[in-house]
Protein backbone atom coordinates (compact mmCIF):
# COMPACT_ATOMS: atom_id res chain seq x y z
CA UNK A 1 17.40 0.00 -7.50
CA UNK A 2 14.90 0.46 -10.17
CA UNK A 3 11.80 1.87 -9.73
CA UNK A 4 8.60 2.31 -12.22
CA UNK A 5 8.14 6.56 -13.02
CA UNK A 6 4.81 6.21 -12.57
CA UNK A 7 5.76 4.68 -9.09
CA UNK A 8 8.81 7.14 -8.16
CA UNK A 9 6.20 10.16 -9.02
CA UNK A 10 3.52 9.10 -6.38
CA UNK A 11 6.35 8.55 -4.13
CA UNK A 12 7.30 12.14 -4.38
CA UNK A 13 3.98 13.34 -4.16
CA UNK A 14 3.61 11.23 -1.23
CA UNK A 15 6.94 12.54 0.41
CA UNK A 16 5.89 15.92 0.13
CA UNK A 17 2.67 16.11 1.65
CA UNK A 18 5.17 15.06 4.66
CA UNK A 19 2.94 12.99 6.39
CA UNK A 20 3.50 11.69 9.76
CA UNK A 21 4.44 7.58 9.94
CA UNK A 22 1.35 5.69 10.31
CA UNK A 23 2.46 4.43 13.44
CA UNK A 24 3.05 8.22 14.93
CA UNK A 25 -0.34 9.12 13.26
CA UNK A 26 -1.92 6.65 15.54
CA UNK A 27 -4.66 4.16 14.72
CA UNK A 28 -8.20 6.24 13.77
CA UNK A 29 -5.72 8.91 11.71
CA UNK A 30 -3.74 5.93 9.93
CA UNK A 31 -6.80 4.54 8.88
CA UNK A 32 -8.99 7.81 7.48
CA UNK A 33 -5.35 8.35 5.80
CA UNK A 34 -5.05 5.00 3.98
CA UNK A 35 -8.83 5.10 2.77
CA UNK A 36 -8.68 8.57 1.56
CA UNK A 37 -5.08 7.07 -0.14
CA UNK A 38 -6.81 4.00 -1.51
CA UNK A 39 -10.19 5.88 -2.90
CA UNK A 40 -7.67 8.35 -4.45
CA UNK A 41 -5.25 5.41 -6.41
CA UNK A 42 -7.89 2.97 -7.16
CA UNK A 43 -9.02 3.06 -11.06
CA UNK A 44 -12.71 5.11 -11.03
CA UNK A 45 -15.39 2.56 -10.04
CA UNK A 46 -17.29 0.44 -13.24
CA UNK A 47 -20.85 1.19 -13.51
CA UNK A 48 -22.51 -2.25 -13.38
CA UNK A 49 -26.09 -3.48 -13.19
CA UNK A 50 -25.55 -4.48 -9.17
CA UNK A 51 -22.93 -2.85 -6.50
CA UNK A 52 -24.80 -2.94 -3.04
CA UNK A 53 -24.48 -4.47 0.47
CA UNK A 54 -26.16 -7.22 2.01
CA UNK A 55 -25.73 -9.01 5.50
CA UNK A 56 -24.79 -12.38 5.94
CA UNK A 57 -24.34 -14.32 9.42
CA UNK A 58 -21.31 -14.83 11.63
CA UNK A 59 -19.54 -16.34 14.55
CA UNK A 60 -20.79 -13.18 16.97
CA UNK A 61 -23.02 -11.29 14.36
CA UNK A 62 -24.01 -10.17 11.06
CA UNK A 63 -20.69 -9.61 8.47
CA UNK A 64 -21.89 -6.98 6.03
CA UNK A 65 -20.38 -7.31 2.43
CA UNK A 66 -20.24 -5.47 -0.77
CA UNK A 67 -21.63 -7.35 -3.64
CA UNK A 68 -20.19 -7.05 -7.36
CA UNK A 69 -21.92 -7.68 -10.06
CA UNK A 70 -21.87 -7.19 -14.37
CA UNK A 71 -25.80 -8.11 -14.55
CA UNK A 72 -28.93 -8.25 -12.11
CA UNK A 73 -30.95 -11.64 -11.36
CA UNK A 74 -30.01 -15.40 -11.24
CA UNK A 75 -27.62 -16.04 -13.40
CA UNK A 76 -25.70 -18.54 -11.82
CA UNK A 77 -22.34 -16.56 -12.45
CA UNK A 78 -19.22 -17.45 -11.03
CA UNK A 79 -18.16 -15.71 -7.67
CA UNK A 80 -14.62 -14.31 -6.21
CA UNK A 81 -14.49 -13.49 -2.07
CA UNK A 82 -12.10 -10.69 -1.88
CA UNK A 83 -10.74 -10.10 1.42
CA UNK A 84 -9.21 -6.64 1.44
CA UNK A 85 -6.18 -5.51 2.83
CA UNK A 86 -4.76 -3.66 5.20
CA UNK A 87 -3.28 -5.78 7.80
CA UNK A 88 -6.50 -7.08 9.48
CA UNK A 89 -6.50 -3.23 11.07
CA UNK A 90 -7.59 -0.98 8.58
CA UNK A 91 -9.95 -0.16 5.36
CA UNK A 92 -13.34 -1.51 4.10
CA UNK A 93 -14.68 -2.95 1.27
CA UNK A 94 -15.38 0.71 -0.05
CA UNK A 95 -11.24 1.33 -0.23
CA UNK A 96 -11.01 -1.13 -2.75
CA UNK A 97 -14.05 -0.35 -4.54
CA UNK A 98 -12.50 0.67 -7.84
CA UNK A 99 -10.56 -2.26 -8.35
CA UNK A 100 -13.57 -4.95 -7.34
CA UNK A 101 -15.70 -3.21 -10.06
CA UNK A 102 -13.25 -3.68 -12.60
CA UNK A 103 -12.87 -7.44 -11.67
CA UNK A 104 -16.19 -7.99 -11.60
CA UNK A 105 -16.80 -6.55 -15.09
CA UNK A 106 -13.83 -7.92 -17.11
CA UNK A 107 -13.54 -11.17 -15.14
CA UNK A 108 -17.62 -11.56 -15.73
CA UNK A 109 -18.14 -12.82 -12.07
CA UNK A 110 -19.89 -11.37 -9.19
CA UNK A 111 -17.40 -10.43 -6.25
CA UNK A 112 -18.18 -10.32 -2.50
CA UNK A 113 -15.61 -8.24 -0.20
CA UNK A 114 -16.87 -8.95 3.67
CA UNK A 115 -16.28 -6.25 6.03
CA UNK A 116 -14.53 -8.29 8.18
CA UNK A 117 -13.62 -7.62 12.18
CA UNK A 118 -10.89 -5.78 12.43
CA UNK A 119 -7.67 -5.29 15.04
CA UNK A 120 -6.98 -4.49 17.89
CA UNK A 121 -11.07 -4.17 18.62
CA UNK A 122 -11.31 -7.74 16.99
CA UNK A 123 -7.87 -9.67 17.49
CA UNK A 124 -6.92 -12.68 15.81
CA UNK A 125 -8.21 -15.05 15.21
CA UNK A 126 -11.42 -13.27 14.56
CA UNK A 127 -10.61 -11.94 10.98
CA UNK A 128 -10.24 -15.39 10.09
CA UNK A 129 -13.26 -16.61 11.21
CA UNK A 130 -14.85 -13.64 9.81
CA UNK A 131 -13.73 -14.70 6.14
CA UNK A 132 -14.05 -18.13 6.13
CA UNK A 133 -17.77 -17.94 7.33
CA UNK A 134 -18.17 -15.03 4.61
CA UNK A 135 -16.92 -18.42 1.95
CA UNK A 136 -18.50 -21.38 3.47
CA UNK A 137 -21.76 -18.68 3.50
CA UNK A 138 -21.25 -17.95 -0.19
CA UNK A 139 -20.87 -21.95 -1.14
CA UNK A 140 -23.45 -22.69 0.84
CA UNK A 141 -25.95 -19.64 -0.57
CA UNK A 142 -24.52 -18.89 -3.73
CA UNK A 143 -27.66 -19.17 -5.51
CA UNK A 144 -29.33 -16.13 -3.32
CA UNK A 145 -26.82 -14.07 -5.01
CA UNK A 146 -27.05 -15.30 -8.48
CA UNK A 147 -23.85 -17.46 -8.14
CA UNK A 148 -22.98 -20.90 -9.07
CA UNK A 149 -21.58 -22.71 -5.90
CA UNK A 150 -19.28 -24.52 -7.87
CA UNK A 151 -17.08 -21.73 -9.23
CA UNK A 152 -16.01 -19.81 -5.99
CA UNK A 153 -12.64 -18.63 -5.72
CA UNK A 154 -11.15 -16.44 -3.36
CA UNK A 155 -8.36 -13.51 -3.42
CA UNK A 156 -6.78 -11.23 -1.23
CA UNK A 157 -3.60 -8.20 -0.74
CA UNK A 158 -0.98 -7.90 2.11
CA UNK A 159 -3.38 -8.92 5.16
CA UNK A 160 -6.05 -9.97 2.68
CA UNK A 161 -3.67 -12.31 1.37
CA UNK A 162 -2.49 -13.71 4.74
CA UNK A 163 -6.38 -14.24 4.96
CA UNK A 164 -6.73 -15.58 1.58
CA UNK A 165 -3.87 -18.38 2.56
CA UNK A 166 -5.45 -19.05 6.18
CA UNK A 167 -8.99 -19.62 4.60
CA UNK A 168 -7.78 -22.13 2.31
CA UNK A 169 -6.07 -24.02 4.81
CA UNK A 170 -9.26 -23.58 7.32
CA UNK A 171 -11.03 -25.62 4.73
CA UNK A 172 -8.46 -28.39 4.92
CA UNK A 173 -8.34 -28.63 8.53
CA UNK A 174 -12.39 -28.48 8.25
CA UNK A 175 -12.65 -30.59 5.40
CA UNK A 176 -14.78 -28.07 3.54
CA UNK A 177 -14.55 -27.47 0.04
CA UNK A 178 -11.89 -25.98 -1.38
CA UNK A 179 -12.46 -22.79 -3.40
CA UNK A 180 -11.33 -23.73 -7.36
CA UNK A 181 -8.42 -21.06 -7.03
CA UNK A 182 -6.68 -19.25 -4.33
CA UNK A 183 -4.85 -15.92 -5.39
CA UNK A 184 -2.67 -14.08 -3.13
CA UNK A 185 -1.38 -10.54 -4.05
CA UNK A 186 2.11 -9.75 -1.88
CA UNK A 187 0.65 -12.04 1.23
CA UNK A 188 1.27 -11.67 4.67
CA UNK A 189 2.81 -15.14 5.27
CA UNK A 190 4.70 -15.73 8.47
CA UNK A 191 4.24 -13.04 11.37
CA UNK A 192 6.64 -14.14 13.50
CA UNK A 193 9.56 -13.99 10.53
CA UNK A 194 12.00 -10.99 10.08
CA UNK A 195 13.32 -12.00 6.54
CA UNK A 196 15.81 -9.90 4.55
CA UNK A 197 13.32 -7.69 2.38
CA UNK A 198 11.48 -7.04 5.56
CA UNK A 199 15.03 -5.15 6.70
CA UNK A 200 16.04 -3.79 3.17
CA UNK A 201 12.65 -2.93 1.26
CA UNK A 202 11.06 -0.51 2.57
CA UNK A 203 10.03 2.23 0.33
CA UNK A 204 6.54 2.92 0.88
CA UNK A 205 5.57 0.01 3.88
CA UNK A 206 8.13 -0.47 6.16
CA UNK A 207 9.00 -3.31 9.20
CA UNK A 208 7.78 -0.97 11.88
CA UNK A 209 4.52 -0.67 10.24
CA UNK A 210 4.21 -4.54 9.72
CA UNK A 211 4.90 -5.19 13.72
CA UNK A 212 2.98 -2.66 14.44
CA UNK A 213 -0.29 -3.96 13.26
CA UNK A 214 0.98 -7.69 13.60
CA UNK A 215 1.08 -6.29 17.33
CA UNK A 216 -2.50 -5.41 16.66
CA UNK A 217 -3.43 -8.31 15.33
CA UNK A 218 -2.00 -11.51 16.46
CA UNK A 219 0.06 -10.57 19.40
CA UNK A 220 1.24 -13.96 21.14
CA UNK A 221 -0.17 -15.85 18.57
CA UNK A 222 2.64 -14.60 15.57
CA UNK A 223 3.39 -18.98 15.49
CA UNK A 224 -0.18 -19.91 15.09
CA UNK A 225 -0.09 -21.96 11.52
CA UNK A 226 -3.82 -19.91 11.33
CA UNK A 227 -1.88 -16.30 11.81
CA UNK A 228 1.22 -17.81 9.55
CA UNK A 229 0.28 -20.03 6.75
CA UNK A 230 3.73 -21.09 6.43
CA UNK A 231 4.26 -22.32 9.39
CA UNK A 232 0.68 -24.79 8.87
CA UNK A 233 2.61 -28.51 8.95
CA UNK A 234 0.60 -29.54 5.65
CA UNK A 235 -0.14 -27.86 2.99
CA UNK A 236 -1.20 -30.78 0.34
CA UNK A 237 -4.10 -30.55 -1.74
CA UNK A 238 -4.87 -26.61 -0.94
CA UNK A 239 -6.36 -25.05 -3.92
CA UNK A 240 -4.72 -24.04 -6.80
CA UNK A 241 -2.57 -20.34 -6.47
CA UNK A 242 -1.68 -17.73 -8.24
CA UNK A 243 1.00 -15.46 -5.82
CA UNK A 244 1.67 -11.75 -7.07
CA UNK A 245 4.98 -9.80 -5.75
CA UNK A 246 6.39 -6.59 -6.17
CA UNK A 247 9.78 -6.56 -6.01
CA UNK A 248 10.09 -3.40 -3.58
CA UNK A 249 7.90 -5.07 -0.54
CA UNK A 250 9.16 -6.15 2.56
CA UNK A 251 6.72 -9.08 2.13
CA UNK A 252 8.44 -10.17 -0.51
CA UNK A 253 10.46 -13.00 1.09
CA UNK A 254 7.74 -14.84 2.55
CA UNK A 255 5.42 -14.62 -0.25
CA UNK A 256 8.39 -16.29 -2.18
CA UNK A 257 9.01 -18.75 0.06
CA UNK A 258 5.27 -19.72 0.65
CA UNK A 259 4.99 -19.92 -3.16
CA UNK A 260 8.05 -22.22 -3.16
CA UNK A 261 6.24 -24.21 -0.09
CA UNK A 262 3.14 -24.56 -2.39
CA UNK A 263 5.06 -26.01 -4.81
CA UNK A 264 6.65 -28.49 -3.07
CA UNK A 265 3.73 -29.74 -1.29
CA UNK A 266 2.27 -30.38 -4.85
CA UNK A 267 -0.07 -27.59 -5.33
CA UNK A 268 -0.40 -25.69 -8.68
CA UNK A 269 1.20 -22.70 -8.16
CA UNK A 270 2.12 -19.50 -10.62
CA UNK A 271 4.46 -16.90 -8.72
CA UNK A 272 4.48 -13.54 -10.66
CA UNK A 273 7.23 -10.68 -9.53
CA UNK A 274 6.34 -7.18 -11.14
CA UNK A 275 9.31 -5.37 -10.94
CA UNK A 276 9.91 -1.40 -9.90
CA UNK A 277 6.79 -1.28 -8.09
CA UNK A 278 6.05 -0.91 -4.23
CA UNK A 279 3.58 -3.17 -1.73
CA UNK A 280 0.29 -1.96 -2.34
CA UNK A 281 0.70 -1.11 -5.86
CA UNK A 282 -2.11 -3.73 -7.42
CA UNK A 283 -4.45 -1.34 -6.52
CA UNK A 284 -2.91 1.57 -8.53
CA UNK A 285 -4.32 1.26 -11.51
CA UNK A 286 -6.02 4.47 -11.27
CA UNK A 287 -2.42 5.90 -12.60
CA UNK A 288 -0.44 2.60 -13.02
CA UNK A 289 0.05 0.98 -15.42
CA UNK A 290 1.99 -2.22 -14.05
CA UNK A 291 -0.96 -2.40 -11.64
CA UNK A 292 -3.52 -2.81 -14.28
CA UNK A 293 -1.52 -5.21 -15.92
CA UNK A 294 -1.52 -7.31 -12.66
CA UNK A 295 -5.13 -6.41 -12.65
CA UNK A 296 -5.46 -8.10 -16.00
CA UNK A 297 -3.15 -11.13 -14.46
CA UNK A 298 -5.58 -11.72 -12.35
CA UNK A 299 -9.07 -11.58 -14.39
CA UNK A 300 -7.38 -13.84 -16.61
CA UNK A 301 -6.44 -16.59 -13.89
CA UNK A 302 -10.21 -16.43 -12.67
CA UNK A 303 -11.96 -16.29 -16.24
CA UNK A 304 -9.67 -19.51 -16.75
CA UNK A 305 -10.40 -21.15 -13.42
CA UNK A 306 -14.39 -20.37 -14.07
CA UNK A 307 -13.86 -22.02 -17.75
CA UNK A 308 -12.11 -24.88 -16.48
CA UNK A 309 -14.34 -25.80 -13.53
């Protein structure tokens, strides 16, 4: 199997801190370890004009949310919702800080990650509602944040992508708007699925990780089209995608096949596999240089979504 050097070398490092497996660690250990990981690989945060936190309402409560942005004021810019990864159990908005900053520069839009509620405190479906209030708040508000309502798109990795797929299909079965792009980075597709990557690829994330915050998350509910997009029964007229692999992932299978789904149900659909690279790695760009590349993937799908719109 090939892997990237810059990859294999953080492996190594990795193995030889010999850590504990997150699910031995146990849940308030695994996630001060993966935030301390993610501040630590994440390319050092862009200095730009706004990066600060506002409030916005919910379905039980205030969602708080980092805001993103190259330039102060109302400039009717366009506007990305992040939702951040880490299997609806673990990180914040701060974790993925680095990369956001460098979207929000380069991509020349402002960018909104919600703190979302998080499993097993906040179970399913409650990360979902969290997100798709944080959009419908954004197209409904976008000018209080210097945003133009009608270039809103919306992104996500591993969990975040799960979310990013179940929001866009919460606005079908709400008829709400659509965002103008959808972009899902190694998604969390089907939770009840054990798929062949998710038994042979597992360098770096492994399947007893996955059930163990699936667990977490949805528990009974794996078959729920809103905890696995690919099992929703229609997926016409969702918003465009853009689907980004890595081809050591035990996510890989279902991100495929829900790209392949997208396809088929008529949606415009790009599916990019960066080879030699683990799950998790789009957010390596602070020593990666396939993950700023996928970076650059992405800035360029949004600045031509916000161009075309």
């Amino acid at each position: 199997m090939y892997v990237d050097p810059q990859i294999k070398s953080f492996l190594k490092d990795l193995e030889s801190n010999d850590a504990p497996h997150p699910v031995d660690m146990g849940l308030e250990s695994a996630r001060d370890g993966f935030s301390q990981l993610w501040r630590a690989v994440n390319p050092p945060n862009r200095d730009l004009d706004r990066n600060e936190e506002i409030n916005i309402p919910g379905p039980v409560g205030n969602i708080r949310c980092k805001i993103y942005s190259p330039v102060k004021g109302k400039q009717s810019l366009p506007i990305l919702v992040y939702f951040h990864g880490g299997g609806c159990c673990l990180m914040s908005p701060e974790d993925f800080e680095g990369t956001n900053t460098v979207i929000a520069e380069e991509a020349e839009c402002i960018v909104v990650v919600p703190q979302y509620r998080l499993a097993p405190e906040n179970p399913f479906p409650a990360p979902l509602e969290d997100c798709y209030a944080t959009l419908r708040w954004v197209q409904e508000n976008a000018n209080e944040i210097g945003g133009d309502p009608n270039r809103i798109a919306i992104a996500g990795d591993s969990g975040g992508g799960y979310l990013t797929a179940a929001v866009s299909l919460e606005c079908k079965i709400k008829n709400t708007p659509q965002p103008i792009l959808q972009v899902l980075i190694y998604p969390m597709t089907d939770m009840a699925g054990l798929s062949t990557s998710r038994i042979e690829q597992t360098m770096f994330l492994d399947d007893r990780t996955l059930q163990w915050v699936i667990g977490m998350h949805a528990g009974d509910n794996r078959l729920d089209p809103r905890a696995s997009p690919i099992h929703a029964k229609d997926h016409t007229n969702l918003a465009p995608a853009l689907i980004i692999a890595a081809d050591i992932d035990p996510l890989l299978d279902e991100g495929k096949a829900y790209a392949s789904l997208l396809q088929k149900s008529g949606v415009t659909t790009h599916y990019q596999i960066y080879q030699g690279v683990v799950h998790g790695f789009f957010n390596f760009s602070g020593f990666s240089h396939q993950a700023r590349l996928a970076v650059q993937q992405v800035v360029g799908a949004l600045k031509t979504a916000f161009t075309d719109t």
